[in-house]
PDB file of N, CA and C in Angstrom:
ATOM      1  N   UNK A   1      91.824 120.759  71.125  1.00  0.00           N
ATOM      2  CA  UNK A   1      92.026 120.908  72.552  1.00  0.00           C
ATOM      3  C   UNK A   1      91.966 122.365  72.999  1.00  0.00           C
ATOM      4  N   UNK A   2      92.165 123.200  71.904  1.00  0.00           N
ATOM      5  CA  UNK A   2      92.126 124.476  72.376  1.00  0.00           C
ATOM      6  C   UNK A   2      90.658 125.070  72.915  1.00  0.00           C
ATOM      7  N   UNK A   3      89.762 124.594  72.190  1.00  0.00           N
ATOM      8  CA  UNK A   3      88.362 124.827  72.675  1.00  0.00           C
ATOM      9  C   UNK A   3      88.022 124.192  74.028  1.00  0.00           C
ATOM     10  N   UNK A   4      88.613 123.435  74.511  1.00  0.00           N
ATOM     11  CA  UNK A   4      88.079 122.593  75.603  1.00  0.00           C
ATOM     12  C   UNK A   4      88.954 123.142  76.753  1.00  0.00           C
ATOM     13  N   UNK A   5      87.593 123.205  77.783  1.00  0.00           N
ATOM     14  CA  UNK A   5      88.182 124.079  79.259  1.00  0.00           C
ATOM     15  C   UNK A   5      88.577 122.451  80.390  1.00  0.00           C
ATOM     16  N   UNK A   6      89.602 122.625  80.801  1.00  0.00           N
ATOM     17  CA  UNK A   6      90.280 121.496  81.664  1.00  0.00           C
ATOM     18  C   UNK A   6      89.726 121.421  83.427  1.00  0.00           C
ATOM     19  N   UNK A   7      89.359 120.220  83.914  1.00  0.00           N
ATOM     20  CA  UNK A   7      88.835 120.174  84.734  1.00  0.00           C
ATOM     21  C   UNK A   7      89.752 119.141  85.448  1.00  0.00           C
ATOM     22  N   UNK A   8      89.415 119.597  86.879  1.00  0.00           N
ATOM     23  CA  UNK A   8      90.385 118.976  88.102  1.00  0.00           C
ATOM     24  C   UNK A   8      88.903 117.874  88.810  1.00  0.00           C
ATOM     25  N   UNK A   9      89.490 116.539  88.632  1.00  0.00           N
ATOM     26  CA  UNK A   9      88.376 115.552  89.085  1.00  0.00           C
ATOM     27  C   UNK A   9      88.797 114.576  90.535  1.00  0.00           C
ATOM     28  N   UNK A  10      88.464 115.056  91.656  1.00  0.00           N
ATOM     29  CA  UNK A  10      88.767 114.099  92.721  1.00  0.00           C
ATOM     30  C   UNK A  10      87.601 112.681  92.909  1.00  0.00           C
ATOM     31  N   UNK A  11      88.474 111.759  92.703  1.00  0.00           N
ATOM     32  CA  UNK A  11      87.880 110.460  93.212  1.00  0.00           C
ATOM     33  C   UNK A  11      88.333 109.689  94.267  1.00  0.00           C
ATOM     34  N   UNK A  12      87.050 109.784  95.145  1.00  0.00           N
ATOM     35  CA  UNK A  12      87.015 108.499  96.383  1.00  0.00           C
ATOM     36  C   UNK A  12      86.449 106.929  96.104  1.00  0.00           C
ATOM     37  N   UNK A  13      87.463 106.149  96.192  1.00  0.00           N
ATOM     38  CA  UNK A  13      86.622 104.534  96.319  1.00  0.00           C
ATOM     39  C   UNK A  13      87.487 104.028  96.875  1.00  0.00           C
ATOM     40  N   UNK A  14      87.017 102.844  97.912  1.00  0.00           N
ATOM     41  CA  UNK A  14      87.468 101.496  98.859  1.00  0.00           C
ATOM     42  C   UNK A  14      87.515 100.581  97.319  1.00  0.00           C
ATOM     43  N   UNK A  15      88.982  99.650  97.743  1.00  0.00           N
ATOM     44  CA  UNK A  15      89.025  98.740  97.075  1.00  0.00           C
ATOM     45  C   UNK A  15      89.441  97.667  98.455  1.00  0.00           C
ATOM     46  N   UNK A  16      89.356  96.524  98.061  1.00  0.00           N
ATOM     47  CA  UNK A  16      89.834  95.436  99.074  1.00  0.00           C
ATOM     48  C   UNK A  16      90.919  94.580  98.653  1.00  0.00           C
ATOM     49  N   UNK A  17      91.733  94.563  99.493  1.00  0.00           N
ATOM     50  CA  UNK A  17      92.730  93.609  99.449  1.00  0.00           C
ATOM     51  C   UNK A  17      93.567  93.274 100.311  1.00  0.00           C
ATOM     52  N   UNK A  18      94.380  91.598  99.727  1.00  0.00           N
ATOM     53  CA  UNK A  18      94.471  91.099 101.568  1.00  0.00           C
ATOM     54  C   UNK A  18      95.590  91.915 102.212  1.00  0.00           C
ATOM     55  N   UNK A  19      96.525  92.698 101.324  1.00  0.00           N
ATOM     56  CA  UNK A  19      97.832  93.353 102.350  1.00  0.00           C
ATOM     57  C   UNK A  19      97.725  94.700 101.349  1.00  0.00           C
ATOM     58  N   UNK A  20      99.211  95.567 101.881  1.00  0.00           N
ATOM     59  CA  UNK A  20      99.496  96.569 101.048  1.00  0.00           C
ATOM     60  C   UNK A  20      99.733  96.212 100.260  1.00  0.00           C
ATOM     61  N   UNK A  21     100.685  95.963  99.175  1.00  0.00           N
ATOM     62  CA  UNK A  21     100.999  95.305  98.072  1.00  0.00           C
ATOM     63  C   UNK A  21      99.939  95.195  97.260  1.00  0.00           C
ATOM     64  N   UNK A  22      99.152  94.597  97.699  1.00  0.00           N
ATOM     65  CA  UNK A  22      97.953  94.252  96.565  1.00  0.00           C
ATOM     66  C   UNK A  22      97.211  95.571  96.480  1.00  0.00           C
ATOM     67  N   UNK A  23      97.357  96.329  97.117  1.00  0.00           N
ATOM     68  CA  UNK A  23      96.372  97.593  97.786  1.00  0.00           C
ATOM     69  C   UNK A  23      96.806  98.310  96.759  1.00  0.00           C
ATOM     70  N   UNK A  24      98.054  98.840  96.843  1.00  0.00           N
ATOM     71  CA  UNK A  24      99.545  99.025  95.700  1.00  0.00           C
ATOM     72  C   UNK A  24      98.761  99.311  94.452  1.00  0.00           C
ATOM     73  N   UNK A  25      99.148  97.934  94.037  1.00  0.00           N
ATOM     74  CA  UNK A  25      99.205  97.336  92.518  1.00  0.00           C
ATOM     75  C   UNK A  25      97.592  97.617  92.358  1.00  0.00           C
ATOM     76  N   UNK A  26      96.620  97.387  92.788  1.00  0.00           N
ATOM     77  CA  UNK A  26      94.845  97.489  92.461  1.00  0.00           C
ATOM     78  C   UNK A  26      94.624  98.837  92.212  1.00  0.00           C
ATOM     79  N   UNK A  27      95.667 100.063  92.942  1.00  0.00           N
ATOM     80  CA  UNK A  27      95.514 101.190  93.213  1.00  0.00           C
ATOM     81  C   UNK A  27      95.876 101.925  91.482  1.00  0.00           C
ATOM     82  N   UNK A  28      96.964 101.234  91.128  1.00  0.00           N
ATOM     83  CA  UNK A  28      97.683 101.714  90.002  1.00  0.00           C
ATOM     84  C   UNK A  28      97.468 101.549  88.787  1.00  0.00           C
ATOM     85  N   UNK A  29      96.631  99.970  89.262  1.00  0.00           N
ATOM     86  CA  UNK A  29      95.660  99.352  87.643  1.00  0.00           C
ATOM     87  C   UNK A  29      94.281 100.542  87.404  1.00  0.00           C
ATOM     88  N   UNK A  30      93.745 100.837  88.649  1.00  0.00           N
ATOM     89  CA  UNK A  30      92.862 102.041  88.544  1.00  0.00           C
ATOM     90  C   UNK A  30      93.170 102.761  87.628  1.00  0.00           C
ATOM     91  N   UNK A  31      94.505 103.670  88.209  1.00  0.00           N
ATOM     92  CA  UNK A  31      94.692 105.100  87.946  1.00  0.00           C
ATOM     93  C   UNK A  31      94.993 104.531  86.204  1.00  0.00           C
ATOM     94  N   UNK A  32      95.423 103.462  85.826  1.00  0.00           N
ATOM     95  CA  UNK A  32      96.022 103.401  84.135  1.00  0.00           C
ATOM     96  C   UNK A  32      95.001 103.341  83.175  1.00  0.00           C
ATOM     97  N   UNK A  33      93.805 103.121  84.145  1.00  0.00           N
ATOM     98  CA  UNK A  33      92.623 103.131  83.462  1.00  0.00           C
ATOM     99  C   UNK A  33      92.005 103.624  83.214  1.00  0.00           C
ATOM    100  N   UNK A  34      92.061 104.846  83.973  1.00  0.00           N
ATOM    101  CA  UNK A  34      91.697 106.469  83.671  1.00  0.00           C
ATOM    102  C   UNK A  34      92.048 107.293  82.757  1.00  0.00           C
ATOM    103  N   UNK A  35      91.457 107.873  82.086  1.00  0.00           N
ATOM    104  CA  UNK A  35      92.144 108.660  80.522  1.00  0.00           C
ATOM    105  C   UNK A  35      92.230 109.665  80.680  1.00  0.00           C
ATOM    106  N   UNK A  36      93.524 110.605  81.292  1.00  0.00           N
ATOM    107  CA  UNK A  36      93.506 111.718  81.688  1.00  0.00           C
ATOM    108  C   UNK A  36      94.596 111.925  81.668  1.00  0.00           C
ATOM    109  N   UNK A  37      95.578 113.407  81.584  1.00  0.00           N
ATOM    110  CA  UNK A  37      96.666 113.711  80.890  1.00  0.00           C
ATOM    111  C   UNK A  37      97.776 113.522  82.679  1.00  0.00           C
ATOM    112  N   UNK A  38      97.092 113.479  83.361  1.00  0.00           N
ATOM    113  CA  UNK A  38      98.288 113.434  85.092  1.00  0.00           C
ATOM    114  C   UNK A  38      97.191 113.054  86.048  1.00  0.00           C
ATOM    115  N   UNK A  39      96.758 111.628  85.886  1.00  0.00           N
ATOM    116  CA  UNK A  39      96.284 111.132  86.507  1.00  0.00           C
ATOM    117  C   UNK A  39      97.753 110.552  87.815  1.00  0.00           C
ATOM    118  N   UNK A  40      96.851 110.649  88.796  1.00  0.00           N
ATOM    119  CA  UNK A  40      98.029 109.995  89.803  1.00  0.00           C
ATOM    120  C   UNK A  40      97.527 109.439  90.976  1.00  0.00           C
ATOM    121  N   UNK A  41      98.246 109.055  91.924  1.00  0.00           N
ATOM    122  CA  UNK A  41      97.523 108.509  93.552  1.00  0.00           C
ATOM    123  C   UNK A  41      98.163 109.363  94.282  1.00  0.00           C
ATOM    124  N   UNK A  42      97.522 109.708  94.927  1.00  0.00           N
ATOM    125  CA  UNK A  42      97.494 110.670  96.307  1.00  0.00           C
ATOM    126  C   UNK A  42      98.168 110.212  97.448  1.00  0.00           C
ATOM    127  N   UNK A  43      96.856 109.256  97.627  1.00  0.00           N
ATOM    128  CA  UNK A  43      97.332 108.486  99.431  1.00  0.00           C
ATOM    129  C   UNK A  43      96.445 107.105  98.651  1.00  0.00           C
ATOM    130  N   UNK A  44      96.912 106.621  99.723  1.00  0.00           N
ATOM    131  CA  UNK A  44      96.271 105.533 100.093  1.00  0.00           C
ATOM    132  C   UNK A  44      96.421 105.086 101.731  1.00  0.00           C
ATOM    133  N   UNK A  45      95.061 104.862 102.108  1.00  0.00           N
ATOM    134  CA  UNK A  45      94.486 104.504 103.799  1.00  0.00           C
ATOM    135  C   UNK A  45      94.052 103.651 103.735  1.00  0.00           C
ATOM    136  N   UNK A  46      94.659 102.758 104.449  1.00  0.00           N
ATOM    137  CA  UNK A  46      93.760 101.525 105.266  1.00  0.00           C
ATOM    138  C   UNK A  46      92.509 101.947 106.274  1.00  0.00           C
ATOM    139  N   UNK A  47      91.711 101.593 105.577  1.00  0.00           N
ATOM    140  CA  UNK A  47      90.065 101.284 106.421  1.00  0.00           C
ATOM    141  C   UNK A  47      89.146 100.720 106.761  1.00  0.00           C
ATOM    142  N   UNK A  48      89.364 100.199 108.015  1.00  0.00           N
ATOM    143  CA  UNK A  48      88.567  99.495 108.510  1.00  0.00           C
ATOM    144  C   UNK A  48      87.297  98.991 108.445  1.00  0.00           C
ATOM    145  N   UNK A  49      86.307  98.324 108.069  1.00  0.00           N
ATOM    146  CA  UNK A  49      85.361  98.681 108.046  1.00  0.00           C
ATOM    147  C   UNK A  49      84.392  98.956 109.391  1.00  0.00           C
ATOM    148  N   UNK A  50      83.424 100.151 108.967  1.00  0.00           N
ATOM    149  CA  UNK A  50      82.919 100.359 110.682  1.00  0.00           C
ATOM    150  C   UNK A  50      83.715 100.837 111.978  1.00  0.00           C
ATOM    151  N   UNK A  51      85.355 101.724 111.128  1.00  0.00           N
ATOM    152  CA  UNK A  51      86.099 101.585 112.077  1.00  0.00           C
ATOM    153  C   UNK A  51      86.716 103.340 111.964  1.00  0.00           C
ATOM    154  N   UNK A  52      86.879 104.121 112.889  1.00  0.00           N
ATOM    155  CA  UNK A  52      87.250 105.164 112.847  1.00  0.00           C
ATOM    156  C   UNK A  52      88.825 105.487 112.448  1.00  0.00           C
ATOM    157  N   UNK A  53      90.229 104.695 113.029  1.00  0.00           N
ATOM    158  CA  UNK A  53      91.465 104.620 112.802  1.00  0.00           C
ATOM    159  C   UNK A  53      91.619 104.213 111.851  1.00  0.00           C
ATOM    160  N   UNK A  54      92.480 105.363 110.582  1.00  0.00           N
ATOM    161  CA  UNK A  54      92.512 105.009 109.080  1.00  0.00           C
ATOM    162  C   UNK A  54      94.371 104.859 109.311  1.00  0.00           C
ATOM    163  N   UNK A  55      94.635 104.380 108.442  1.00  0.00           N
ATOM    164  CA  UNK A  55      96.632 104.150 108.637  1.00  0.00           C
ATOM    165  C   UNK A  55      97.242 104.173 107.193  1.00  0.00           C
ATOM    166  N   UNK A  56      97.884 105.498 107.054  1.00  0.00           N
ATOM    167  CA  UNK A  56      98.288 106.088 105.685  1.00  0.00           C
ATOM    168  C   UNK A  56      99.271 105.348 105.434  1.00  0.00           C
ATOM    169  N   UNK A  57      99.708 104.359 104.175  1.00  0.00           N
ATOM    170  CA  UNK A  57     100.330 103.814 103.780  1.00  0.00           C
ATOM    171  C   UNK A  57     101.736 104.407 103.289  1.00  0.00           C
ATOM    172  N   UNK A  58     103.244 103.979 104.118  1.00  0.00           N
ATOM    173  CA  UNK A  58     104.107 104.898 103.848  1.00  0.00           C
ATOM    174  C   UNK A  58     104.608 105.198 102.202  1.00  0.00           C
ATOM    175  N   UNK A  59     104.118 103.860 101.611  1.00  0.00           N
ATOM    176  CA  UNK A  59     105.004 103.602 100.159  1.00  0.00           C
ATOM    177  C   UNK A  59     103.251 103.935  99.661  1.00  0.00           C
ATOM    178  N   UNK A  60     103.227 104.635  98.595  1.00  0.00           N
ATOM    179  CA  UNK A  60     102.136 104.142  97.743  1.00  0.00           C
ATOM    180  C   UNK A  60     102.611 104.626  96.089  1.00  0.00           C
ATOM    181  N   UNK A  61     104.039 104.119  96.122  1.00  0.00           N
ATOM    182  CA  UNK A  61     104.522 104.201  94.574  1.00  0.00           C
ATOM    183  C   UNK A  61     103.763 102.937  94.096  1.00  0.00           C
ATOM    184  N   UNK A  62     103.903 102.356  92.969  1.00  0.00           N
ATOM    185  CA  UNK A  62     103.593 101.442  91.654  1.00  0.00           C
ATOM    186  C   UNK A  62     104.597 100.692  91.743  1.00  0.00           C
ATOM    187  N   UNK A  63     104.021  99.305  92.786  1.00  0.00           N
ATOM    188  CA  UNK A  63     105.532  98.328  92.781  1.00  0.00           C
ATOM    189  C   UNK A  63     105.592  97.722  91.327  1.00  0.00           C
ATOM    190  N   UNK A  64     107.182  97.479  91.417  1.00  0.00           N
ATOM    191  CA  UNK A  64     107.377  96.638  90.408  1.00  0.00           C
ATOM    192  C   UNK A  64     107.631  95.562  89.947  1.00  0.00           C
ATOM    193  N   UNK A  65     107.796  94.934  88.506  1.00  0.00           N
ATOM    194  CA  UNK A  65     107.717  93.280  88.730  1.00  0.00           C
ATOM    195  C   UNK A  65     108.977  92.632  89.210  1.00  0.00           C
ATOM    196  N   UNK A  66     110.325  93.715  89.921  1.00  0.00           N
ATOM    197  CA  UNK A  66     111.235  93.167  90.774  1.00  0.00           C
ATOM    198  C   UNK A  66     111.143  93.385  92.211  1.00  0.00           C
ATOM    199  N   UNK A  67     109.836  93.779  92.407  1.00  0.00           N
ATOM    200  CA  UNK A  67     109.802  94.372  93.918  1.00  0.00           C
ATOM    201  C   UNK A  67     110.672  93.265  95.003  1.00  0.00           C
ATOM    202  N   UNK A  68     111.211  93.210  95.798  1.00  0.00           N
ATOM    203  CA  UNK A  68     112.175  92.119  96.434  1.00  0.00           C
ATOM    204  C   UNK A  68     111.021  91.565  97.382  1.00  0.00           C
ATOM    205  N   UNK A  69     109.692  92.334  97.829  1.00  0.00           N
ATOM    206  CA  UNK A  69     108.917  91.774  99.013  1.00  0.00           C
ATOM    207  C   UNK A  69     107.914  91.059  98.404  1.00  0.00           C
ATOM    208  N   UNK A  70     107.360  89.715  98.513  1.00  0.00           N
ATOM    209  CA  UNK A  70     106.323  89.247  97.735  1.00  0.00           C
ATOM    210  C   UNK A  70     105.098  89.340  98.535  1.00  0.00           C
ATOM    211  N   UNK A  71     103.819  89.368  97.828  1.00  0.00           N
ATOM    212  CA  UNK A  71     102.751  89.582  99.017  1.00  0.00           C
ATOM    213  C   UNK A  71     102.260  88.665  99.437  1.00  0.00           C
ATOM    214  N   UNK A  72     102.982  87.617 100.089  1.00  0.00           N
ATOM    215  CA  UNK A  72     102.694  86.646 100.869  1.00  0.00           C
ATOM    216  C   UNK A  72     103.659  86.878 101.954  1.00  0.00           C
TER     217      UNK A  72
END
């Protein structure tokens, strides 16, 4: 590792899903899938499609399997 120079990688992608929650959890299966030493989530925005008003999601921790709200 000492030979190897460390790089800062920003990624943009739309995923779909029917509420936050799922938005959540799709967001977090991403990031675990990524092999990188502090991978993390930023934000997460709702976007419309074709639509200019984006709406920053207040929670975008990694719910858990006691979350009390179900996504229905």
């Amino acid at each position: 590792m000492r030979n190897k120079k460390r790089y800062a990688v920003v990624i943009d992608t739309y995923i779909y899903a029917d509420n936050d929650y799922m938005a959540r959890k799709m967001a977090h299966n991403i990031k675990r899938t990524i092999k990188g030493d502090h991978t993390r989530v930023i934000d997460i925005y709702e976007q419309p499609f074709a639509g200019i008003k984006t709406r920053s999601l207040g929670n975008i921790s990694e719910p858990s399997v006691r979350e009390t709200e179900l996504p229905f």
